[in-house]
PDB file of N, CA and C in Angstrom:
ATOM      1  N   UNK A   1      24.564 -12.319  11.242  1.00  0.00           N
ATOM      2  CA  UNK A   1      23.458 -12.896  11.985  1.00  0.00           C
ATOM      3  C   UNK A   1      22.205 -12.026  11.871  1.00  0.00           C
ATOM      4  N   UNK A   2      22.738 -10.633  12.166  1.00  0.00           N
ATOM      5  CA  UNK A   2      21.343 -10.150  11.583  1.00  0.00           C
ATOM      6  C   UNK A   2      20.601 -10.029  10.286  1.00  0.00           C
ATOM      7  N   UNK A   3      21.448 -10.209   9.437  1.00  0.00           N
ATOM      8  CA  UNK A   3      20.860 -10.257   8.366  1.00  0.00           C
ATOM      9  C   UNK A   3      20.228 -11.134   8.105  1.00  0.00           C
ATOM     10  N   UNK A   4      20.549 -12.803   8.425  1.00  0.00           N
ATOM     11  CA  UNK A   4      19.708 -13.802   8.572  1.00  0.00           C
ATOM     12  C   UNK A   4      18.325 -13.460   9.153  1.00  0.00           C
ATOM     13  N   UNK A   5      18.354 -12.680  10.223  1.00  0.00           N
ATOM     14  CA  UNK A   5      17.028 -12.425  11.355  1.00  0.00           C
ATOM     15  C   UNK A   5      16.003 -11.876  10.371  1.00  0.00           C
ATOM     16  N   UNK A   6      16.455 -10.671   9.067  1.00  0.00           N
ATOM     17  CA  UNK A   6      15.841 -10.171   8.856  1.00  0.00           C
ATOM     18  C   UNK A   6      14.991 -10.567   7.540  1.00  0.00           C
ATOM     19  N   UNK A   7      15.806 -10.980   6.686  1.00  0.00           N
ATOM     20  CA  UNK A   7      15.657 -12.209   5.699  1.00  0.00           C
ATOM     21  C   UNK A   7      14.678 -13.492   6.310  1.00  0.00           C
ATOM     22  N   UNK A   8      14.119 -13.973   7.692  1.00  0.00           N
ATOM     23  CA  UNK A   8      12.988 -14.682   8.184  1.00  0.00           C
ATOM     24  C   UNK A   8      12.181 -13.854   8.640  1.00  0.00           C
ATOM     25  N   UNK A   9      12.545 -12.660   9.543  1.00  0.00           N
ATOM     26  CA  UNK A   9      11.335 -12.468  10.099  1.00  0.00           C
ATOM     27  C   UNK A   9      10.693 -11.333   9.233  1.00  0.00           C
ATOM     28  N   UNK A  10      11.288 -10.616   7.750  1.00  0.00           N
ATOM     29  CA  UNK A  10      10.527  -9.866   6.837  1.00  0.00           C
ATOM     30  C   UNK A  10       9.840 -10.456   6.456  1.00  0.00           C
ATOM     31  N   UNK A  11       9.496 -11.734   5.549  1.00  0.00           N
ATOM     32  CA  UNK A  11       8.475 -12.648   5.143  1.00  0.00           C
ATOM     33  C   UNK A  11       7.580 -13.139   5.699  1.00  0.00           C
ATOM     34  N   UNK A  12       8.075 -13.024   7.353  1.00  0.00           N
ATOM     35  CA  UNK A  12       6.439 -13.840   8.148  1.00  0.00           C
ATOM     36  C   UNK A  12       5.602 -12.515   8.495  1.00  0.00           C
ATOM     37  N   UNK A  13       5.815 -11.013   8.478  1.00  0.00           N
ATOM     38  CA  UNK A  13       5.479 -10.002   8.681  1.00  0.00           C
ATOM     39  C   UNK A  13       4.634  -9.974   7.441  1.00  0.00           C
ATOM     40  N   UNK A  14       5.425  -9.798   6.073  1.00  0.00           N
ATOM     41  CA  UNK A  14       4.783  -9.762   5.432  1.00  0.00           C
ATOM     42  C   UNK A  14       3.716 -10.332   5.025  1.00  0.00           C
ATOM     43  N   UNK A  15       3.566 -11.832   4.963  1.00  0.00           N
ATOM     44  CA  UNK A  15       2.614 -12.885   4.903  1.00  0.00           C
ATOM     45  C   UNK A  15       1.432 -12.590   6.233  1.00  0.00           C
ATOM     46  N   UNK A  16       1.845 -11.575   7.022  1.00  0.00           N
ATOM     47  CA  UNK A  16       0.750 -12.105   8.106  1.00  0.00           C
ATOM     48  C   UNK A  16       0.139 -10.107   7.919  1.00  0.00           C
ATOM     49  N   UNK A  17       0.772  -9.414   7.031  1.00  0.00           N
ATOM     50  CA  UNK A  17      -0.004  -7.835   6.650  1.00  0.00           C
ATOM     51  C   UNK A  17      -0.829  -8.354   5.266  1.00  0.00           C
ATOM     52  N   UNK A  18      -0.215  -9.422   5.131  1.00  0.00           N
ATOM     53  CA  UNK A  18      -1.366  -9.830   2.997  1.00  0.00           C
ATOM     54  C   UNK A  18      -2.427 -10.272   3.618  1.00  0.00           C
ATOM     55  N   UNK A  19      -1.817 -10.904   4.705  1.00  0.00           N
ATOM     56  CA  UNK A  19      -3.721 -11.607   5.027  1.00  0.00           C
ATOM     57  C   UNK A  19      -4.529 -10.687   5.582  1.00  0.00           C
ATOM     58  N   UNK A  20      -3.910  -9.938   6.494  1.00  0.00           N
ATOM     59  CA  UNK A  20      -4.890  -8.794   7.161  1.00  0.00           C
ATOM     60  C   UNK A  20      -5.601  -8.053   6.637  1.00  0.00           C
ATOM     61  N   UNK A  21      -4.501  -7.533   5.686  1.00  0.00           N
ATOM     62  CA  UNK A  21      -5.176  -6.541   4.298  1.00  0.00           C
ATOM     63  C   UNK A  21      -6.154  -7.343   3.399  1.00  0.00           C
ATOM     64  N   UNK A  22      -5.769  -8.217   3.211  1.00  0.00           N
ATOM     65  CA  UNK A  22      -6.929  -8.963   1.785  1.00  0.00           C
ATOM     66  C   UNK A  22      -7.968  -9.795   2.686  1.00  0.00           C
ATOM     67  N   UNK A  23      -8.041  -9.835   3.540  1.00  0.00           N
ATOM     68  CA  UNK A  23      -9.239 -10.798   4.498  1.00  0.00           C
ATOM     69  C   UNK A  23      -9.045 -12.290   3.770  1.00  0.00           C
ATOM     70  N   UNK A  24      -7.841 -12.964   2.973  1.00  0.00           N
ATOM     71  CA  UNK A  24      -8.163 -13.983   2.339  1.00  0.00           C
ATOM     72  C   UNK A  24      -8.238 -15.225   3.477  1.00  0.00           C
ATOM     73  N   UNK A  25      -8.518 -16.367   3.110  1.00  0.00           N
ATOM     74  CA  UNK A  25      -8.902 -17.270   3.532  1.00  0.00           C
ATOM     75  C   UNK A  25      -7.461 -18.105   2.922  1.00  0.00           C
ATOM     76  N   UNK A  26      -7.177 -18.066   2.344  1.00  0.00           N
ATOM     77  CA  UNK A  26      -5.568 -18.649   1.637  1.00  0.00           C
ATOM     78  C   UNK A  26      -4.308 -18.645   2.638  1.00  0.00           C
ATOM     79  N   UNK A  27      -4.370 -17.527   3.384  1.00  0.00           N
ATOM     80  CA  UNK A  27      -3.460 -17.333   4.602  1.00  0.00           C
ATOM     81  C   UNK A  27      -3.271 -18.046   5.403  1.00  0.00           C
ATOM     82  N   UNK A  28      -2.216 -18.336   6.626  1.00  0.00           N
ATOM     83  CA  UNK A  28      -2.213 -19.864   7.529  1.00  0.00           C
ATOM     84  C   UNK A  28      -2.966 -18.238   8.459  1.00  0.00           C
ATOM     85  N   UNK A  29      -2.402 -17.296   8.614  1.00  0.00           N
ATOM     86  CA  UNK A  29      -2.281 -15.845   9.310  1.00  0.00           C
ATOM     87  C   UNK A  29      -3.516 -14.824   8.577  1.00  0.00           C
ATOM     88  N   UNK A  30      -4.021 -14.135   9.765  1.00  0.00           N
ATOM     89  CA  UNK A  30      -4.734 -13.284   9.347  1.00  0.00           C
ATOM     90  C   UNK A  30      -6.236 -13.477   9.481  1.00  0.00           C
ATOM     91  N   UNK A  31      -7.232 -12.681   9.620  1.00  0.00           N
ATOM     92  CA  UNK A  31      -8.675 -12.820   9.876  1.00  0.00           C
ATOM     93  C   UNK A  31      -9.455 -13.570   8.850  1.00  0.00           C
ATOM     94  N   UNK A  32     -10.248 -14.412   9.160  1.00  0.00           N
ATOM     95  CA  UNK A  32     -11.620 -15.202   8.478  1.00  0.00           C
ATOM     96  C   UNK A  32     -12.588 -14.549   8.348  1.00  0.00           C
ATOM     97  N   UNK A  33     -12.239 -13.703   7.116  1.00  0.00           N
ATOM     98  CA  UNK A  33     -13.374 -12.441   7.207  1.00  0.00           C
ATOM     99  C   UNK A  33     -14.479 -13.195   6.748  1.00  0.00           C
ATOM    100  N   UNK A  34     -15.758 -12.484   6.346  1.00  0.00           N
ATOM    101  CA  UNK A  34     -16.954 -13.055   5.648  1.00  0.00           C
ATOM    102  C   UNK A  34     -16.880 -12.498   4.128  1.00  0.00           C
ATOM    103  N   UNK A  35     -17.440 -12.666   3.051  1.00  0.00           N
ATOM    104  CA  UNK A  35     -17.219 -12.237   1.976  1.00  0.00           C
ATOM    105  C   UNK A  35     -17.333 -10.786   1.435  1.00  0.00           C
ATOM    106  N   UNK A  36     -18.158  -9.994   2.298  1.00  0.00           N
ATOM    107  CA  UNK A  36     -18.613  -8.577   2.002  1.00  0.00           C
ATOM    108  C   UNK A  36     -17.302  -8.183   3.067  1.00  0.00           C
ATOM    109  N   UNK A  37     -16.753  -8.796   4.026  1.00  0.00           N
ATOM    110  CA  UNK A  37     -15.147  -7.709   4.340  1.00  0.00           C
ATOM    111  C   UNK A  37     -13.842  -8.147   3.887  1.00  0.00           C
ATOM    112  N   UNK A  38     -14.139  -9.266   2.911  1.00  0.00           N
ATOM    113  CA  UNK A  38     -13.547  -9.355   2.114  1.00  0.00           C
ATOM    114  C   UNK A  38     -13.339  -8.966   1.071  1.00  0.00           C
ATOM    115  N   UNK A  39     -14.273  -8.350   0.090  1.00  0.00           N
ATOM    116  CA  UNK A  39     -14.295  -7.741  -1.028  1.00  0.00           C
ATOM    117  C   UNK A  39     -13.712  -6.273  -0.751  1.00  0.00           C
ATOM    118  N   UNK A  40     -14.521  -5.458   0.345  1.00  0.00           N
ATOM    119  CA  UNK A  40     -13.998  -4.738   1.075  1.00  0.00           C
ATOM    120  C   UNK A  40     -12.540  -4.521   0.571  1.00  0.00           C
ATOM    121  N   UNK A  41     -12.076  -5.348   1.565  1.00  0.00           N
ATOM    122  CA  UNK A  41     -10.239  -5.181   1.624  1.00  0.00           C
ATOM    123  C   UNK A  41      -9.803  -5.405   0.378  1.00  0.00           C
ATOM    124  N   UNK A  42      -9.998  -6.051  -0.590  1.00  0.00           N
ATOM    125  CA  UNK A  42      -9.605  -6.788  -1.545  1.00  0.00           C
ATOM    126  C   UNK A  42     -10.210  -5.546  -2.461  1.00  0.00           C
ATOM    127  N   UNK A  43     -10.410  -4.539  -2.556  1.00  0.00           N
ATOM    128  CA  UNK A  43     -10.649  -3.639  -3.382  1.00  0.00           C
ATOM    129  C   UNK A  43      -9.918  -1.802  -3.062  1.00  0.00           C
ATOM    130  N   UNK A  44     -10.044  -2.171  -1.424  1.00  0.00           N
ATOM    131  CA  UNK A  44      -9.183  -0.841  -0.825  1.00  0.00           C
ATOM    132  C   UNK A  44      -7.694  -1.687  -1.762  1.00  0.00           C
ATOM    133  N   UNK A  45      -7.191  -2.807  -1.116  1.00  0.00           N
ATOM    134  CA  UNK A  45      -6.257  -2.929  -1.470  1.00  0.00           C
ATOM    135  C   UNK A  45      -5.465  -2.172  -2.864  1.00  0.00           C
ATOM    136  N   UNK A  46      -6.724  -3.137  -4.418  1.00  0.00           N
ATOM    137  CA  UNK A  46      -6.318  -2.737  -5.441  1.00  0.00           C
ATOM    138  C   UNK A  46      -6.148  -1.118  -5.596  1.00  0.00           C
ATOM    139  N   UNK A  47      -7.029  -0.002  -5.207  1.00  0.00           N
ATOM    140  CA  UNK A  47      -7.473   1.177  -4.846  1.00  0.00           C
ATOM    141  C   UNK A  47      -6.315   2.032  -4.850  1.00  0.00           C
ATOM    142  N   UNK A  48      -5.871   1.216  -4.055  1.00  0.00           N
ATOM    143  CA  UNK A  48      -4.496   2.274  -3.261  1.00  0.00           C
ATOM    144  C   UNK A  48      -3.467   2.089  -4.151  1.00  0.00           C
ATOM    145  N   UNK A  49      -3.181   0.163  -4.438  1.00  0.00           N
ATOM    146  CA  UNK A  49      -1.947   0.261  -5.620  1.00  0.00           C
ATOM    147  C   UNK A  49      -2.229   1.232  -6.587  1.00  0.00           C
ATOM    148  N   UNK A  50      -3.268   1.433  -7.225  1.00  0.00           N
ATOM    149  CA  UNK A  50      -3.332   1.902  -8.423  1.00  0.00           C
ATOM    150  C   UNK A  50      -3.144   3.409  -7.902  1.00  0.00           C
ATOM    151  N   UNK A  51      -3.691   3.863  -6.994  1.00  0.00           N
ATOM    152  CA  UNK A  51      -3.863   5.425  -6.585  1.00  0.00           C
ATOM    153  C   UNK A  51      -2.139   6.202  -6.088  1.00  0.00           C
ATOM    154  N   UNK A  52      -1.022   4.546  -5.566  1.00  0.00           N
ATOM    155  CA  UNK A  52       0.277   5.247  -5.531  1.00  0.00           C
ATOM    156  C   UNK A  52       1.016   4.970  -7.268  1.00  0.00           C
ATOM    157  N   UNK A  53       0.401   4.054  -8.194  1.00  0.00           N
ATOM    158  CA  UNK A  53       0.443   3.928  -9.249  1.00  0.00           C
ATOM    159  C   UNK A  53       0.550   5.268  -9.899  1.00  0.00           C
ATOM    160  N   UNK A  54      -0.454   6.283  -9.988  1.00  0.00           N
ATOM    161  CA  UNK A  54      -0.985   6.936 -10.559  1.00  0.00           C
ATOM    162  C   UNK A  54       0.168   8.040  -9.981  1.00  0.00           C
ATOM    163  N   UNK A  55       0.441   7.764  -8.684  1.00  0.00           N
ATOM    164  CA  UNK A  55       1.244   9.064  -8.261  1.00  0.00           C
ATOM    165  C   UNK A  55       2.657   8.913  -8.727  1.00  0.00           C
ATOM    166  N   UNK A  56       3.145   7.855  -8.991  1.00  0.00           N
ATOM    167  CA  UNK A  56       4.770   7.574  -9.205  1.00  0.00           C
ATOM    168  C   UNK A  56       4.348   8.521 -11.135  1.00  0.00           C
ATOM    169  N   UNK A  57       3.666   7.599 -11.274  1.00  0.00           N
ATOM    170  CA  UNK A  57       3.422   7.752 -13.153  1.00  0.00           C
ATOM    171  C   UNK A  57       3.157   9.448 -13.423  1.00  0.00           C
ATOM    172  N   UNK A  58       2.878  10.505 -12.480  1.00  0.00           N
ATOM    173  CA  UNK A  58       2.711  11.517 -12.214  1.00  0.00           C
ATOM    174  C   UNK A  58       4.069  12.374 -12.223  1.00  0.00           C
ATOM    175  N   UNK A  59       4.857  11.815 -10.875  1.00  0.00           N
ATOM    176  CA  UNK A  59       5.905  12.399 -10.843  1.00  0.00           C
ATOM    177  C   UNK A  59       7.099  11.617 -12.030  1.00  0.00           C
ATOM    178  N   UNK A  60       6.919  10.442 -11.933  1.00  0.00           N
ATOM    179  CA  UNK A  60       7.582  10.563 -13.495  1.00  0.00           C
ATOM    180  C   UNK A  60       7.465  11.236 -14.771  1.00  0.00           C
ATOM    181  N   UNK A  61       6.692  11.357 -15.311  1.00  0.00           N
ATOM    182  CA  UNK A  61       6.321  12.177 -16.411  1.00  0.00           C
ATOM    183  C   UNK A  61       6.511  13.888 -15.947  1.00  0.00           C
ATOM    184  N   UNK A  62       6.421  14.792 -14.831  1.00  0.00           N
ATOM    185  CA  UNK A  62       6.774  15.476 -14.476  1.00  0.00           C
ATOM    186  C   UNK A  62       8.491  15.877 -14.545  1.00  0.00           C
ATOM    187  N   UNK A  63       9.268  14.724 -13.922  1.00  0.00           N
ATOM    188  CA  UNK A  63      10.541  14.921 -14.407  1.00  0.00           C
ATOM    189  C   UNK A  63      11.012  14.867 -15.561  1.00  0.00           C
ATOM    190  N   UNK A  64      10.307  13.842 -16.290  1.00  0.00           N
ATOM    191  CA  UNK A  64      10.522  14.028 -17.644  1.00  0.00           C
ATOM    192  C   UNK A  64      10.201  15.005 -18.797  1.00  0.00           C
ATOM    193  N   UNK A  65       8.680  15.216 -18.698  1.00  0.00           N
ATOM    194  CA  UNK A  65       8.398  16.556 -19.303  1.00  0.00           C
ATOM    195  C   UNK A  65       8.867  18.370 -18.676  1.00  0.00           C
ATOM    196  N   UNK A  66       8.694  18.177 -17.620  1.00  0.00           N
ATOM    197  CA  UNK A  66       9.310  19.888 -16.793  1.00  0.00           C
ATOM    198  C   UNK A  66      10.051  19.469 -15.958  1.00  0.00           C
ATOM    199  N   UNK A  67      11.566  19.364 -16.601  1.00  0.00           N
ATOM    200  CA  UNK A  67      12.259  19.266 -15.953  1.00  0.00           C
ATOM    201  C   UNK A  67      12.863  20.695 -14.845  1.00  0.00           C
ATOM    202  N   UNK A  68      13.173  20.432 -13.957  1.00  0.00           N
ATOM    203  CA  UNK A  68      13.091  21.728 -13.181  1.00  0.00           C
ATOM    204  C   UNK A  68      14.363  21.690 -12.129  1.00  0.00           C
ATOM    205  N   UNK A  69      15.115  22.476 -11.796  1.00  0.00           N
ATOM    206  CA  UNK A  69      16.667  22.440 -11.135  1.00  0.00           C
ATOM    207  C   UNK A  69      15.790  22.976 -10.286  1.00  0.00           C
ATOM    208  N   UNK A  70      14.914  23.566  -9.847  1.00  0.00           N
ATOM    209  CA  UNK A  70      14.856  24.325  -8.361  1.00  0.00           C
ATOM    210  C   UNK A  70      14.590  23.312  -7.314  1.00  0.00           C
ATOM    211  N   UNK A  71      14.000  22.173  -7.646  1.00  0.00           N
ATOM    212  CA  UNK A  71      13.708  20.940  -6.612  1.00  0.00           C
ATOM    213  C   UNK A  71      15.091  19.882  -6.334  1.00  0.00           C
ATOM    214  N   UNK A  72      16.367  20.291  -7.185  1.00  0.00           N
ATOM    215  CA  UNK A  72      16.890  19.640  -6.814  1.00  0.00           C
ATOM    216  C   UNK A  72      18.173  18.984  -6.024  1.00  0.00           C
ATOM    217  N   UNK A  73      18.450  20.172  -4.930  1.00  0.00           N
ATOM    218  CA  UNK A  73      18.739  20.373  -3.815  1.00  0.00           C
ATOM    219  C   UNK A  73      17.649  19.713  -2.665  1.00  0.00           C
ATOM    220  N   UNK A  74      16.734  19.676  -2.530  1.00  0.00           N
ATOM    221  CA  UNK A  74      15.722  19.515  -1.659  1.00  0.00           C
ATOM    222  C   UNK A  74      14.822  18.217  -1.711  1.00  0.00           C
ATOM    223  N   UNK A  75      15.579  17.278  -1.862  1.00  0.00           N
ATOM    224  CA  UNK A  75      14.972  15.535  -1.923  1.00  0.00           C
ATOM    225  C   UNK A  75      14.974  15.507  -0.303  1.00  0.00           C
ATOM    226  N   UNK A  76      14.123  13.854  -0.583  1.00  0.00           N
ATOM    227  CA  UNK A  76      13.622  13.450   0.480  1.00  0.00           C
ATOM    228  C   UNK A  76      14.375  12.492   0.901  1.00  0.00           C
ATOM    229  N   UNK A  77      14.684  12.514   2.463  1.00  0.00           N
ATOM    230  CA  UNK A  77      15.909  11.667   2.443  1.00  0.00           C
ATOM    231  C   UNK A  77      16.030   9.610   2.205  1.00  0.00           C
ATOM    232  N   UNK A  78      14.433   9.610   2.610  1.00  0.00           N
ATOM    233  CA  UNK A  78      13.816   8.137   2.353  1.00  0.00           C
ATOM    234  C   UNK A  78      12.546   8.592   1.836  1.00  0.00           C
ATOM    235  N   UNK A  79      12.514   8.462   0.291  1.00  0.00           N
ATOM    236  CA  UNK A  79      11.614   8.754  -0.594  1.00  0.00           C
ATOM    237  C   UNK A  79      10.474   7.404  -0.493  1.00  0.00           C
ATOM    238  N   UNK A  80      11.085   6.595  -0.099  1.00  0.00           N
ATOM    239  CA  UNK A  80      10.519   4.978  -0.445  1.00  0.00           C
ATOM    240  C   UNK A  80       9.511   4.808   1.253  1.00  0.00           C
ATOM    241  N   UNK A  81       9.573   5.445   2.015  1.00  0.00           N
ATOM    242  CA  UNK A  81       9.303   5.919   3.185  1.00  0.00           C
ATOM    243  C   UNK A  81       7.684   6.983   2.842  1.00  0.00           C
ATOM    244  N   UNK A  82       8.428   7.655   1.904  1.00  0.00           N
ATOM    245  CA  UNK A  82       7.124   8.844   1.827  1.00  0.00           C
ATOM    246  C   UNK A  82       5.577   7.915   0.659  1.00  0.00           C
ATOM    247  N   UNK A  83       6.660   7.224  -0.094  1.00  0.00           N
ATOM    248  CA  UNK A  83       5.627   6.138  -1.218  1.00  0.00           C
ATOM    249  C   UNK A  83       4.783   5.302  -0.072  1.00  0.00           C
ATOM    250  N   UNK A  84       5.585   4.334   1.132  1.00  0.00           N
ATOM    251  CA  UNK A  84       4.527   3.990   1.566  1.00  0.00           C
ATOM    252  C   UNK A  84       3.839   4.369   2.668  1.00  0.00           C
ATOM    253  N   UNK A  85       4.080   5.485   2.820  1.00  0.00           N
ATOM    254  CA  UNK A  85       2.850   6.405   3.557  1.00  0.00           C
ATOM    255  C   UNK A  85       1.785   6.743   2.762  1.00  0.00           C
ATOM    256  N   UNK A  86       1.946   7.114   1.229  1.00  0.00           N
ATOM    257  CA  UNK A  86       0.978   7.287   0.153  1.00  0.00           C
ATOM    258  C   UNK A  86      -0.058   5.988   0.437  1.00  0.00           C
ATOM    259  N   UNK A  87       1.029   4.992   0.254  1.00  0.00           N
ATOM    260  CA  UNK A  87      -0.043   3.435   0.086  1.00  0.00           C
ATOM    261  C   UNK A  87      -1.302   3.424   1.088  1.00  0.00           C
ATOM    262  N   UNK A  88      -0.127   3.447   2.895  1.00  0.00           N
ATOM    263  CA  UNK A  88      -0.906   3.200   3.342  1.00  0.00           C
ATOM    264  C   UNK A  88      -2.117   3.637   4.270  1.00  0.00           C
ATOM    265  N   UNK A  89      -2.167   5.427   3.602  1.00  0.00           N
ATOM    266  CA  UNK A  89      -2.995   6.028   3.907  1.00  0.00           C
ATOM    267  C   UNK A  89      -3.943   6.266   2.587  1.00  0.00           C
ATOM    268  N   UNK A  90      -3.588   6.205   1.770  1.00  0.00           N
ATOM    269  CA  UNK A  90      -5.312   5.618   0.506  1.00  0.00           C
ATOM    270  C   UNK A  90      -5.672   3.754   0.754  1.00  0.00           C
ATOM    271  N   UNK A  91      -4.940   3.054   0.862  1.00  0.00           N
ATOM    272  CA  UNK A  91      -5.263   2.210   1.523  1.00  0.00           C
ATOM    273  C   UNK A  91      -6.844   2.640   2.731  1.00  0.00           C
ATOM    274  N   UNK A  92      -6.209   3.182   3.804  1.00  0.00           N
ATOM    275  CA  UNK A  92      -7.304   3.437   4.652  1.00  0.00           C
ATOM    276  C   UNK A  92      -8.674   4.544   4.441  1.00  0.00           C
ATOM    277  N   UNK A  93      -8.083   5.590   3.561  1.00  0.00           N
ATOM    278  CA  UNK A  93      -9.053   6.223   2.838  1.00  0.00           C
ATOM    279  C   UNK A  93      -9.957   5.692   1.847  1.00  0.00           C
ATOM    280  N   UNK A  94      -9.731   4.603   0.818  1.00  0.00           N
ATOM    281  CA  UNK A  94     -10.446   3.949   0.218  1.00  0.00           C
ATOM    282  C   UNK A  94     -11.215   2.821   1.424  1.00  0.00           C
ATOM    283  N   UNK A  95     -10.589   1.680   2.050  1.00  0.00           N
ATOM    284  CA  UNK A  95     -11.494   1.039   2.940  1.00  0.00           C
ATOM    285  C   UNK A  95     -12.386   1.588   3.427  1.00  0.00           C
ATOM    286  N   UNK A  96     -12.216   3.221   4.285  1.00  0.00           N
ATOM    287  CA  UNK A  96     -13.504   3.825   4.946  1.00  0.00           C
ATOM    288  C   UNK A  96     -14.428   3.922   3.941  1.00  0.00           C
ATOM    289  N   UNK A  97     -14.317   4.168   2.639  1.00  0.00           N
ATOM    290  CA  UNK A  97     -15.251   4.615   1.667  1.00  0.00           C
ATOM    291  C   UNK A  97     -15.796   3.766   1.080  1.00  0.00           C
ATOM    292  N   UNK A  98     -15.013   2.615   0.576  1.00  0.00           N
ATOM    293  CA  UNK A  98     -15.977   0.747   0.415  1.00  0.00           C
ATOM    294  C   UNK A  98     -16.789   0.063   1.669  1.00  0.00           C
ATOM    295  N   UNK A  99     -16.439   0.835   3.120  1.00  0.00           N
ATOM    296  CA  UNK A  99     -16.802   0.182   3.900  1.00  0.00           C
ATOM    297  C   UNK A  99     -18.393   0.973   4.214  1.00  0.00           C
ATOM    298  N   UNK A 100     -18.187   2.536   3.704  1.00  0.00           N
ATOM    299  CA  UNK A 100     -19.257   3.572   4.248  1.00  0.00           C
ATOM    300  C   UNK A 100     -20.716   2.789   2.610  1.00  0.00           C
ATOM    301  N   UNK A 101     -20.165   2.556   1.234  1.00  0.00           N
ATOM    302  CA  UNK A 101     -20.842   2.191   0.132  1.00  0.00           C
ATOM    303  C   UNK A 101     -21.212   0.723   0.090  1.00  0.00           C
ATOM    304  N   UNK A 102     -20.651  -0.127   1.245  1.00  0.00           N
ATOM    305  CA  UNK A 102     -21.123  -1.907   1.115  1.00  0.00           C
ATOM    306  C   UNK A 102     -22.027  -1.543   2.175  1.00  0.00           C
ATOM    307  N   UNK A 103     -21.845  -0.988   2.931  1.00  0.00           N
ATOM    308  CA  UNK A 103     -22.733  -0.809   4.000  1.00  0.00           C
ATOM    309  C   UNK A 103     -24.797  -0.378   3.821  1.00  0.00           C
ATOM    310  N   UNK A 104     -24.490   0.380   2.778  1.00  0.00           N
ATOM    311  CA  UNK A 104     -25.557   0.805   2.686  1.00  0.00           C
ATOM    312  C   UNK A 104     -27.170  -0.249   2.004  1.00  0.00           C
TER     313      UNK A 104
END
């Protein structure tokens, strides 16, 4: 039964953080932004994929090129936890900074 719960209510969460984040108008959920806080979001958004992009593609090539035994005792116990803390703090670091450059 719970798994059912979670399998509905992950998708309406999700569908109602796409709209928040992208200001779209496509959403049943989520704000009717105007077009300048829309672009806004719709650019922090891309911002951040690419900026935890850049960090996975980082530490991959790191394991692959220097490989190193001293780190590997000492993982993280929810790594996928620490990725979207990456997201969703360049997420908010890029918005302040599209929001401080549309502004002007």
């Amino acid at each position: 039964m719970e798994f059912v719960l979670i399998y509905i209510i992950i998708p309406i969460i999700w569908i109602l953080v796409i709209g928040w984040l992208t200001g779209s108008r496509d959403f049943f959920f989520g704000p009717k932004d105007d077009e300048r806080k829309q672009s806004i979001k719709q650019k922090a958004v891309i911002q951040s994929w690419a900026t935890l992009f850049l960090f996975l593609l980082t530490n991959f090539l790191f394991d692959v090129l220097i490989p190193d035994g001293r780190l590997g005792g000492g993982g993280l116990i929810y790594p996928e936890l620490f990725y979207l803390t990456i997201l969703f703090l360049s997420y908010v670091v890029f918005y302040l900074l599209n929001m401080k450059k549309m502004s002007a």
